[in-house]
Protein backbone atom coordinates (compact mmCIF):
# COMPACT_ATOMS: atom_id res chain seq x y z
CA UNK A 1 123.27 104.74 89.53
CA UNK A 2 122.12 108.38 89.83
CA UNK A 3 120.20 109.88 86.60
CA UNK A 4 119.60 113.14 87.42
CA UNK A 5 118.04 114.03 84.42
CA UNK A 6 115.00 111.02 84.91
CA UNK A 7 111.83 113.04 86.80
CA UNK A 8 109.10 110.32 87.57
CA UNK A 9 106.00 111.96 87.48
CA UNK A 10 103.17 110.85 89.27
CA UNK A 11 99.19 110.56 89.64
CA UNK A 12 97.73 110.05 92.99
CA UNK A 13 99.15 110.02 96.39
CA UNK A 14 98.45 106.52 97.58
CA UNK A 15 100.52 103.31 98.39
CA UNK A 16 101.20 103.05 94.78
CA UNK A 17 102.45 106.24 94.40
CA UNK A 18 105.24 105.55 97.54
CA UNK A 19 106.19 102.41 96.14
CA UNK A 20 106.73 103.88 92.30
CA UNK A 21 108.48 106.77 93.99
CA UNK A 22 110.87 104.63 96.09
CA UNK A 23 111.75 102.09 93.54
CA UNK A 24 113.09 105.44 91.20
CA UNK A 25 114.74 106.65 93.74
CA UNK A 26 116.59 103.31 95.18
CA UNK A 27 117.30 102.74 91.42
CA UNK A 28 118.44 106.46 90.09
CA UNK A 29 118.68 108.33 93.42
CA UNK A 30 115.87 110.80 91.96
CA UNK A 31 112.89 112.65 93.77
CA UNK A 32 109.45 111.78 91.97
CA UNK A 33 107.02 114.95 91.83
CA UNK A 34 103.31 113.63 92.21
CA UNK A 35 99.95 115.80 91.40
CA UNK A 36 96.77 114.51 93.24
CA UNK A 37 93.30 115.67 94.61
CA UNK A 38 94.52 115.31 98.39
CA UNK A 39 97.12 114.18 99.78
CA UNK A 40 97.53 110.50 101.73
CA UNK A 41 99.50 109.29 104.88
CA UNK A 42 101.78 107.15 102.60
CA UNK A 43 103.50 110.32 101.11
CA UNK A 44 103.29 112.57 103.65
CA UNK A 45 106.09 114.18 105.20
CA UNK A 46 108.61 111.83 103.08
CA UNK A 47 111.87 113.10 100.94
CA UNK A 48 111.15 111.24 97.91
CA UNK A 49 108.31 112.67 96.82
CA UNK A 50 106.95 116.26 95.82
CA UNK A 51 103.57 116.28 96.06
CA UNK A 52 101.04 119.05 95.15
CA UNK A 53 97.16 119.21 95.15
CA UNK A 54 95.27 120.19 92.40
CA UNK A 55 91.93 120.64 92.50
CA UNK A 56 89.51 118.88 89.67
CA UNK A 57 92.89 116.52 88.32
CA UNK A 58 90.51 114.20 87.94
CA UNK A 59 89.12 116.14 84.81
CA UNK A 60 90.94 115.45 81.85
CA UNK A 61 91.77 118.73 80.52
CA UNK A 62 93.18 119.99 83.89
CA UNK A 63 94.96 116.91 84.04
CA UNK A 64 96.93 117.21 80.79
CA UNK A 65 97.27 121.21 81.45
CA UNK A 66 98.69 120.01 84.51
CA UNK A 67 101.48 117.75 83.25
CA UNK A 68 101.99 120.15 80.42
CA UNK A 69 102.72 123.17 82.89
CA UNK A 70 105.52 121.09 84.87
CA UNK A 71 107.17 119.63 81.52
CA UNK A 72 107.82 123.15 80.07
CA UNK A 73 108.92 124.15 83.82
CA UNK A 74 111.43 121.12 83.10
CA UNK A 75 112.35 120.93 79.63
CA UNK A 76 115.26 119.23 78.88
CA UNK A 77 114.15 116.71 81.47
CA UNK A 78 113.15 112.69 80.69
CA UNK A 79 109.70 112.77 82.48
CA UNK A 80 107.72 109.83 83.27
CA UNK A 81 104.23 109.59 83.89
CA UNK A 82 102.61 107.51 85.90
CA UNK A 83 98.85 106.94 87.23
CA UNK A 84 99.00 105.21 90.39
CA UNK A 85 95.15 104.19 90.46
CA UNK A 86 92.88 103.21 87.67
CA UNK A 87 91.09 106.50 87.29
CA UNK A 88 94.88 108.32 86.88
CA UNK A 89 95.70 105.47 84.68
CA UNK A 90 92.98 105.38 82.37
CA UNK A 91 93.27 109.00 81.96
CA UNK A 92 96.71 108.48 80.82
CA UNK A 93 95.80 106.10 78.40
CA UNK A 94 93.38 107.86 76.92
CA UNK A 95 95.04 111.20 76.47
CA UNK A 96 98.76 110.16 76.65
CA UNK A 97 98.56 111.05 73.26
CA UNK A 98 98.39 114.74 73.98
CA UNK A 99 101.93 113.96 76.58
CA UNK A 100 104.03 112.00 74.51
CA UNK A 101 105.82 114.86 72.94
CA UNK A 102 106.80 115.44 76.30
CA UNK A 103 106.51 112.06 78.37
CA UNK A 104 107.37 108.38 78.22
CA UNK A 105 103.65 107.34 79.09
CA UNK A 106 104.06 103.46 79.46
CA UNK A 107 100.57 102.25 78.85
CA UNK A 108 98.80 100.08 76.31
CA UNK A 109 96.33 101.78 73.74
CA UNK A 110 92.80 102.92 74.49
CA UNK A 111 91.67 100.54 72.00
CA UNK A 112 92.64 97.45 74.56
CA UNK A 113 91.94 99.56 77.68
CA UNK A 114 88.48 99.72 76.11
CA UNK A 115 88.55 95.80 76.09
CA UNK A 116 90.33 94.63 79.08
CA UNK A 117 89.28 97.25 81.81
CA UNK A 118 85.87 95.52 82.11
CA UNK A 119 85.86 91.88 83.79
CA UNK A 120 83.41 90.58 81.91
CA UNK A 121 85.52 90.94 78.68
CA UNK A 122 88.31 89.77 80.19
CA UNK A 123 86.53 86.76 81.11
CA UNK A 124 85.43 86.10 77.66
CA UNK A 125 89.95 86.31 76.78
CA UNK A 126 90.36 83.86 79.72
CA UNK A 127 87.70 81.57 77.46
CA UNK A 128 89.39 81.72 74.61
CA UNK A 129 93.26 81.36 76.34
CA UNK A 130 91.87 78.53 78.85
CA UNK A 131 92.51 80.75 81.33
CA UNK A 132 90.34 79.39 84.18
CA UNK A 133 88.34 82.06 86.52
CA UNK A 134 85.28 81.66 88.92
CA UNK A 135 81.81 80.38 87.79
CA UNK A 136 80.22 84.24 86.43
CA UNK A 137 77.12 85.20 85.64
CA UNK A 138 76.50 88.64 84.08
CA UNK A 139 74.10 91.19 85.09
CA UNK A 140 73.15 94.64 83.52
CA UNK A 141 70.43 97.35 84.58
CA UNK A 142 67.50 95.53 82.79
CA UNK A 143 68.61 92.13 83.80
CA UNK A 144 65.65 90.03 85.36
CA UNK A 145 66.74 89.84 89.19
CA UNK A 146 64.44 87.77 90.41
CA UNK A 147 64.74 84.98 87.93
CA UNK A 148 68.41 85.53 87.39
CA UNK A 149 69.17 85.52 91.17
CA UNK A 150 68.22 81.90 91.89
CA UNK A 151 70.95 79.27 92.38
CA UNK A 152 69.46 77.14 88.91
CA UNK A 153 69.81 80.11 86.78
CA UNK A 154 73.23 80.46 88.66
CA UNK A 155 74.55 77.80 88.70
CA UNK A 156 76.43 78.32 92.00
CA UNK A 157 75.17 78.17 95.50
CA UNK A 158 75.73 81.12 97.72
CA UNK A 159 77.04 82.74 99.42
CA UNK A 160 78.20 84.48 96.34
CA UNK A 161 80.62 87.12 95.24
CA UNK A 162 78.76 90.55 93.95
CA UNK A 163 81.37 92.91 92.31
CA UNK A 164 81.27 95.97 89.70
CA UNK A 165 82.51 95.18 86.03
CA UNK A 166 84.15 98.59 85.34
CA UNK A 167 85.66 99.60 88.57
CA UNK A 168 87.13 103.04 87.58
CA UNK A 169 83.69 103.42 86.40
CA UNK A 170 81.45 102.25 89.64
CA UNK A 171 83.59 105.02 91.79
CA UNK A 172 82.33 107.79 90.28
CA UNK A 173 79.19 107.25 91.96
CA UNK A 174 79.49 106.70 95.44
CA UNK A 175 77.10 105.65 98.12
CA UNK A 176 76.64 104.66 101.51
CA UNK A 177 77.95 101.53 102.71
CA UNK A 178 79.95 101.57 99.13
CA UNK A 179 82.29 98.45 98.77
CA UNK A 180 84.95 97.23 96.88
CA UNK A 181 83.22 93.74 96.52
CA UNK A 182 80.48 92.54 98.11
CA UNK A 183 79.10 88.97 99.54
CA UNK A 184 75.53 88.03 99.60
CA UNK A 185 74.08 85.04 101.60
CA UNK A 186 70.99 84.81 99.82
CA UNK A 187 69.04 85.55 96.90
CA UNK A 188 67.30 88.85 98.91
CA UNK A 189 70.56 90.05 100.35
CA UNK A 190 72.36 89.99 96.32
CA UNK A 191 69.22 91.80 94.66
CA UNK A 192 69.28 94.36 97.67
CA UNK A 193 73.04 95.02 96.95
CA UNK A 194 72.39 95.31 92.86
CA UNK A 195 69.69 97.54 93.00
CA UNK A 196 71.86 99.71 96.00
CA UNK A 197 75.05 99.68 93.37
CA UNK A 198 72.42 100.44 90.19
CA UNK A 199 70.51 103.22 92.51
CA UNK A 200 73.88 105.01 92.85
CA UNK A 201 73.81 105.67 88.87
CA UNK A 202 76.34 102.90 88.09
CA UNK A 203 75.52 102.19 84.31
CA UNK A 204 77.71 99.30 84.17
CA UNK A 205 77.62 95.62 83.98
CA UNK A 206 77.57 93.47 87.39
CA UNK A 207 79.70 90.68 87.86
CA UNK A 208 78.10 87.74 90.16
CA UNK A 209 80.73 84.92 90.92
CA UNK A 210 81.40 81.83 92.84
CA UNK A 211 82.98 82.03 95.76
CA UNK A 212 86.07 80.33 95.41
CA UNK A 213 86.12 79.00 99.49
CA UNK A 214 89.57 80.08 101.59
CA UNK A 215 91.29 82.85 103.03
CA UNK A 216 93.96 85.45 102.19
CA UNK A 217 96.31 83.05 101.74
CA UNK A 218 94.63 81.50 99.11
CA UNK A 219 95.15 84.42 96.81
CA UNK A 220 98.02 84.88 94.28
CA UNK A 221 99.31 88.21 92.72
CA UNK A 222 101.17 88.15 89.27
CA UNK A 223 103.24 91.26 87.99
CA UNK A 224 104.34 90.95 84.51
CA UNK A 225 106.42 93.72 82.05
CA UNK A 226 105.68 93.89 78.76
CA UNK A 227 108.09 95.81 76.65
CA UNK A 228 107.48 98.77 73.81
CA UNK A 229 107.08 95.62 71.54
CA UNK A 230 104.44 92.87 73.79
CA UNK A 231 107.22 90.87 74.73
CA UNK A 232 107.03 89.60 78.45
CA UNK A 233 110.40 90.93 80.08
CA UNK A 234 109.67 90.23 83.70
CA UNK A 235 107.12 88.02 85.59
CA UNK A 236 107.02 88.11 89.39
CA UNK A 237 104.27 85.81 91.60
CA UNK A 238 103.34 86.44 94.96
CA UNK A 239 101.48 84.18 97.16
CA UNK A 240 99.45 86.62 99.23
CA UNK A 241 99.39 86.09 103.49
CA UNK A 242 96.78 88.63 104.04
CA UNK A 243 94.85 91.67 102.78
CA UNK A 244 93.14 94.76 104.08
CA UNK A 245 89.27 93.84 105.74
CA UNK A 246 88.05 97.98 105.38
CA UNK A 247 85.00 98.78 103.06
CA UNK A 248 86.64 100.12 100.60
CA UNK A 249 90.04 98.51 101.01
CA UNK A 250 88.91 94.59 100.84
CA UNK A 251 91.21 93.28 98.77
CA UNK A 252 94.12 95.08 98.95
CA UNK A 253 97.41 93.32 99.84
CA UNK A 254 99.29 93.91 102.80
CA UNK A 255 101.47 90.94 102.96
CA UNK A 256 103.58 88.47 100.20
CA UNK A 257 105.51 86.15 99.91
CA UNK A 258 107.21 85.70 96.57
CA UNK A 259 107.47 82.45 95.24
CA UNK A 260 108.05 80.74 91.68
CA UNK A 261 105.47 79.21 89.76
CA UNK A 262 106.66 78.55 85.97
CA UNK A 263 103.58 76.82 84.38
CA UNK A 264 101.13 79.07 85.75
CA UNK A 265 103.25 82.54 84.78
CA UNK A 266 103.82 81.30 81.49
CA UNK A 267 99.51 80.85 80.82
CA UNK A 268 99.90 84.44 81.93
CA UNK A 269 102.52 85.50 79.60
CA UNK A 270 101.36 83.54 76.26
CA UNK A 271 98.27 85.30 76.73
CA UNK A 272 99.72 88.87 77.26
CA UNK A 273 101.94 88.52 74.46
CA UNK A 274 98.62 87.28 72.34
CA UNK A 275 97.17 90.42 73.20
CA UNK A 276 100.05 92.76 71.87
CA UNK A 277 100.09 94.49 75.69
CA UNK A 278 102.71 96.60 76.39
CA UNK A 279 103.77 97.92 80.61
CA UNK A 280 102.75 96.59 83.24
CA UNK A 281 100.00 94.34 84.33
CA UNK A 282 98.81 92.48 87.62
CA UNK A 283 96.47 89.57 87.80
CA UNK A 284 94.71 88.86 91.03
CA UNK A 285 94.22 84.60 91.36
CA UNK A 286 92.75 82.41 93.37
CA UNK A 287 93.79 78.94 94.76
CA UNK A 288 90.56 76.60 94.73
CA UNK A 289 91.30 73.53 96.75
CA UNK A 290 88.61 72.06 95.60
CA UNK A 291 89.90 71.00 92.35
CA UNK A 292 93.73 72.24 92.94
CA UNK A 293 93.37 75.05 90.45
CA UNK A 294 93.92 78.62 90.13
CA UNK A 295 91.46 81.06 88.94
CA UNK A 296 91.64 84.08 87.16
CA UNK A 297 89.90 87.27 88.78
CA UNK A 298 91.04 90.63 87.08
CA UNK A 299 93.70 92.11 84.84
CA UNK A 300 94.65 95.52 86.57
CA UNK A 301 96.55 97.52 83.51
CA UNK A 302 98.68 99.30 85.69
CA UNK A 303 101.03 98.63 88.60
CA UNK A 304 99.05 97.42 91.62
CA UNK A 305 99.29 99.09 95.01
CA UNK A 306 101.57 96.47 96.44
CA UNK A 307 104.36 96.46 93.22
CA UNK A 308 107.09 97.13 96.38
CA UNK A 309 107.11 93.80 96.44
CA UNK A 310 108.53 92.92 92.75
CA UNK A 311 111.32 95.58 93.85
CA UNK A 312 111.87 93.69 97.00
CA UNK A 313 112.21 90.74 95.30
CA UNK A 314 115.12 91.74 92.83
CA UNK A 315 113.31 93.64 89.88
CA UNK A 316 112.88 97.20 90.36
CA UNK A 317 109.76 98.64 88.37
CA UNK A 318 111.47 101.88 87.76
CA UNK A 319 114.09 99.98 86.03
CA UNK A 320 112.89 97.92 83.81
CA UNK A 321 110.59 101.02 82.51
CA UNK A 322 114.21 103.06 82.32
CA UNK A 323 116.02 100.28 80.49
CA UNK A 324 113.36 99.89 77.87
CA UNK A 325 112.11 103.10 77.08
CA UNK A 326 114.96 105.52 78.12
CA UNK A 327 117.90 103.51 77.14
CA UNK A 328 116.18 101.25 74.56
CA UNK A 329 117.89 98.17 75.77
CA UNK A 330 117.34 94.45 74.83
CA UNK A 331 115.97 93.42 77.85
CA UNK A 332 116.70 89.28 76.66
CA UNK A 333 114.78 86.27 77.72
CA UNK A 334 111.47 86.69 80.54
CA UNK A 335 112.90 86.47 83.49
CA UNK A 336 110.79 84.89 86.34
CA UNK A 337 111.52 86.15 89.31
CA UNK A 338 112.61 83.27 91.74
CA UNK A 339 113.85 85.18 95.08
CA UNK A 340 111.64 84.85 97.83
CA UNK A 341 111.20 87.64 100.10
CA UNK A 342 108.42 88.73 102.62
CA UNK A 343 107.04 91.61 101.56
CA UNK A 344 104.37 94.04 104.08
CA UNK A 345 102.75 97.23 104.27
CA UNK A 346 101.00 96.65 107.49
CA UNK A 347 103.25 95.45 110.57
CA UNK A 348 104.71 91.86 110.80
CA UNK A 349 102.30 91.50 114.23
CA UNK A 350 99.52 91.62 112.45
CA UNK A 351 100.47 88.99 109.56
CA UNK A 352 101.46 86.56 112.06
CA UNK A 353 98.88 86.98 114.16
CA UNK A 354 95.86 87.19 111.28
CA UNK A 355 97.37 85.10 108.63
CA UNK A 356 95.29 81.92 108.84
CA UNK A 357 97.75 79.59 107.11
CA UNK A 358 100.41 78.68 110.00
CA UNK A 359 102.48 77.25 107.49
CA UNK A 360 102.76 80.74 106.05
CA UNK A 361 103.26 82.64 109.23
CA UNK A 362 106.26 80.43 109.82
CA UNK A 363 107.86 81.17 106.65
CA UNK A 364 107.20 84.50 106.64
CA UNK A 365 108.81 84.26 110.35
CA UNK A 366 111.89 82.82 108.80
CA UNK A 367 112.24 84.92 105.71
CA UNK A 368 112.15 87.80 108.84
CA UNK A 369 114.85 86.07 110.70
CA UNK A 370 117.27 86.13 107.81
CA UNK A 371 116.60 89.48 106.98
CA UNK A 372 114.43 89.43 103.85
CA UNK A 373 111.92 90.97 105.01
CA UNK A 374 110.63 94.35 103.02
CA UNK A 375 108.26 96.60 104.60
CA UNK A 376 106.89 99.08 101.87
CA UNK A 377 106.45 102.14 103.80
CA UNK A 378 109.97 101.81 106.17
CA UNK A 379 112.58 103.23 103.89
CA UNK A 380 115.69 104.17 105.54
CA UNK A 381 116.28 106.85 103.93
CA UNK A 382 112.82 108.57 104.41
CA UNK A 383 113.15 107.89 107.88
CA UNK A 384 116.84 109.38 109.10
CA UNK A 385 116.29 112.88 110.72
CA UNK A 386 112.52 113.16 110.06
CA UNK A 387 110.50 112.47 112.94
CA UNK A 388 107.47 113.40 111.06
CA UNK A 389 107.50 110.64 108.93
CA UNK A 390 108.73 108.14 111.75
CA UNK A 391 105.70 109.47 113.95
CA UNK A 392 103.62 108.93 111.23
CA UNK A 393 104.50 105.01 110.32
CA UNK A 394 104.40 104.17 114.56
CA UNK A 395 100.65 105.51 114.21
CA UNK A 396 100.31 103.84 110.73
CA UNK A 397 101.28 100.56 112.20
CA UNK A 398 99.57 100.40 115.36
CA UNK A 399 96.06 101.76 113.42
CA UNK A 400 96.10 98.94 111.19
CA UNK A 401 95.81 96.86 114.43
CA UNK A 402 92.54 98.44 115.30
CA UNK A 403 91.55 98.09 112.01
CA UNK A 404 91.75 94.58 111.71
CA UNK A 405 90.35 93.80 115.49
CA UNK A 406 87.44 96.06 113.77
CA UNK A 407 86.53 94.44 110.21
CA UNK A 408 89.04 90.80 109.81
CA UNK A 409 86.11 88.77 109.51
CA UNK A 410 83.16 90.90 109.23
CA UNK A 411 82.61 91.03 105.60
């Protein structure tokens, strides 16, 4: 259905920002214009997308002068903004309210972003939504490392998990050998990365964490939508094959299968809903087979890099964001999603060959074979006629080989 007169507009020039492009313009058959500091492979050379660097858009006042420059170049238009990482995000919610004379800007309140962009307040919601997560303990600047450090005052062994509270915080001040998250051994190798992350000017609480043992395909991803009024619309669960092993990209998904879990997406949803949140949200979970739970490790308040697959999978993000805010339709009951697709950025080789769970590899294998699977990047229409962007996904694909020869394992 072509709406001509939607214009996605959108922060950053990542993954994120391909997948929110493409679902708009599978959905409405519309180009997506996108403002960023630099442009990425992912949308380079591509059709859909529009894409124009301006310098210091991470500052907020040449962000909104931005976005106000391209709405009066396109008034009369429905634009939508979009930030496609949490720094883009964040800036969004905290000056959308200097857009929304001109914008839809889909995002909860800065209030709640306040609240639920640090982990260790979300942690203290899980507590009071028995929402279960991994054994934490909290550090800060002045914290005691040497007492708090030992397994007692732990209460956890190690190895242990090491990771930043306020993430769109800690990457403002970058160092060498900078991480995403971290594991430490020992008690010397966790207060050598602390001080390292507190060195770098972080001011931020650190999170220390159990490590919940298993691979990749241990981990879950949850998408939810949350309409203009905190009602859960849409609720889409992906068990995860494998992620990306780089410094800075641990973590990130590159393969998912979708699959239905009711009891655990409707924890999810009674708590979003208890909140009053409104777009979208993504929970990263954990399996822990040591008790046959699953464990709560972040709220991300935007769409996560990987949200191709929750288009893949039936529900187009561009259209449920259309439908509610555009059209102001009754979107009716939560619908949780229960089509099972494979879903990859990275190519199939590498899942089957670095996915640990066998079982996995052979679904994933069959969901192939019967032609559902989705890979995020390949989009036919991107592709016909432009060898630029063909040249570029054949290197894409065969560099994430190297990649994971390099670092699968080496954390």
């Amino acid at each position: 259905m072509e709406r001509q007169n939607i214009i996605p507009v959108l922060l950053g020039a990542d993954l994120n920002c391909y997948n929110v492009a493409r679902a708009f313009h599978e959905e409405y058959g519309v180009k997506s214009y996108a403002f960023g500091r630099y442009s990425i492979g992912a949308s380079n050379y591509t059709r859909i997308i529009k894409f124009t660097i301006v310098e210091k858009l991470e500052e907020p006042e040449v962000m909104v002068a931005t976005l106000r420059e391209f709405a009066e170049k396109h008034n009369g238009a429905t634009l939508i903004a979009f930030g496609c990482t949490d720094e883009y995000a964040s800036m969004l919610i905290h000056y959308g309210d200097q857009l929304r004379d001109k914008y839809i800007v889909p995002y909860i309140g800065a209030e709640l972003f306040e609240r639920l962009a640090y982990k260790a307040n979300f942690y203290e919601d899980c507590d009071k939504h028995e929402i279960l997560y991994p054994n934490t303990k909290i550090v800060t600047p002045d914290s005691d490392f040497e007492a708090i450090l030992d397994e007692e005052a732990l209460g956890f062994s190690y190895p242990i998990i090491i990771k930043p509270s306020a993430s769109a915080v800690y990457w403002h001040y970058p160092f060498d050998g900078m991480k995403k998250v971290y594991t430490a051994a020992s008690k010397g190798e966790a207060e050598i990365i602390i001080r390292r992350i507190y060195a770098s000017g972080y001011p931020e609480k650190i999170i220390l964490q159990d490590m919940i043992p298993g691979d990749d395909s241990r981990m879950r991803v949850l998408t939810a939508y949350s309409d203009q009024h905190g009602k859960v619309k849409m609720m889409c669960l992906g068990h995860v094959l494998l992620e990306e092993h780089t410094p800075k990209g641990l973590g990130n998904h590159c393969a998912i299968i979708t699959e239905l879990d009711r009891p655990l997406m409707e924890k999810f949803k009674a708590y979003l809903e208890d909140i009053g949140f409104v777009g979208y949200s993504n929970f990263d979970i954990k399996y822990d087979e040591r008790d046959g739970s699953f464990r709560a490790f972040e709220i991300n308040l935007r769409l996560g890099r990987s949200n191709n697959y929750v288009t893949s999978a039936g529900c187009n993000v561009a259209k449920y964001i259309v439908d509610d805010y555009v059209d102001n339709k009754e979107l009716g009951d939560t619908y949780y999603c229960d089509t099972e697709v494979l879903w990859h950025s990275v190519p199939k080789g590498v899942v089957y060959q670095y996915c640990r769970d066998r079982d996995e590899v052979s679904r994933a294998k069959s969901l192939a074979k019967a032609g559902k699977a989705h890979p995020s990047l390949w989009y036919g229409y991107d592709l016909v006629l432009n060898p630029r962007r063909l040249f570029f996904l054949i290197m894409h694909g065969r560099n994430h080989y190297g990649k994971f020869k390099k670092y699968y394992g080496k954390e």
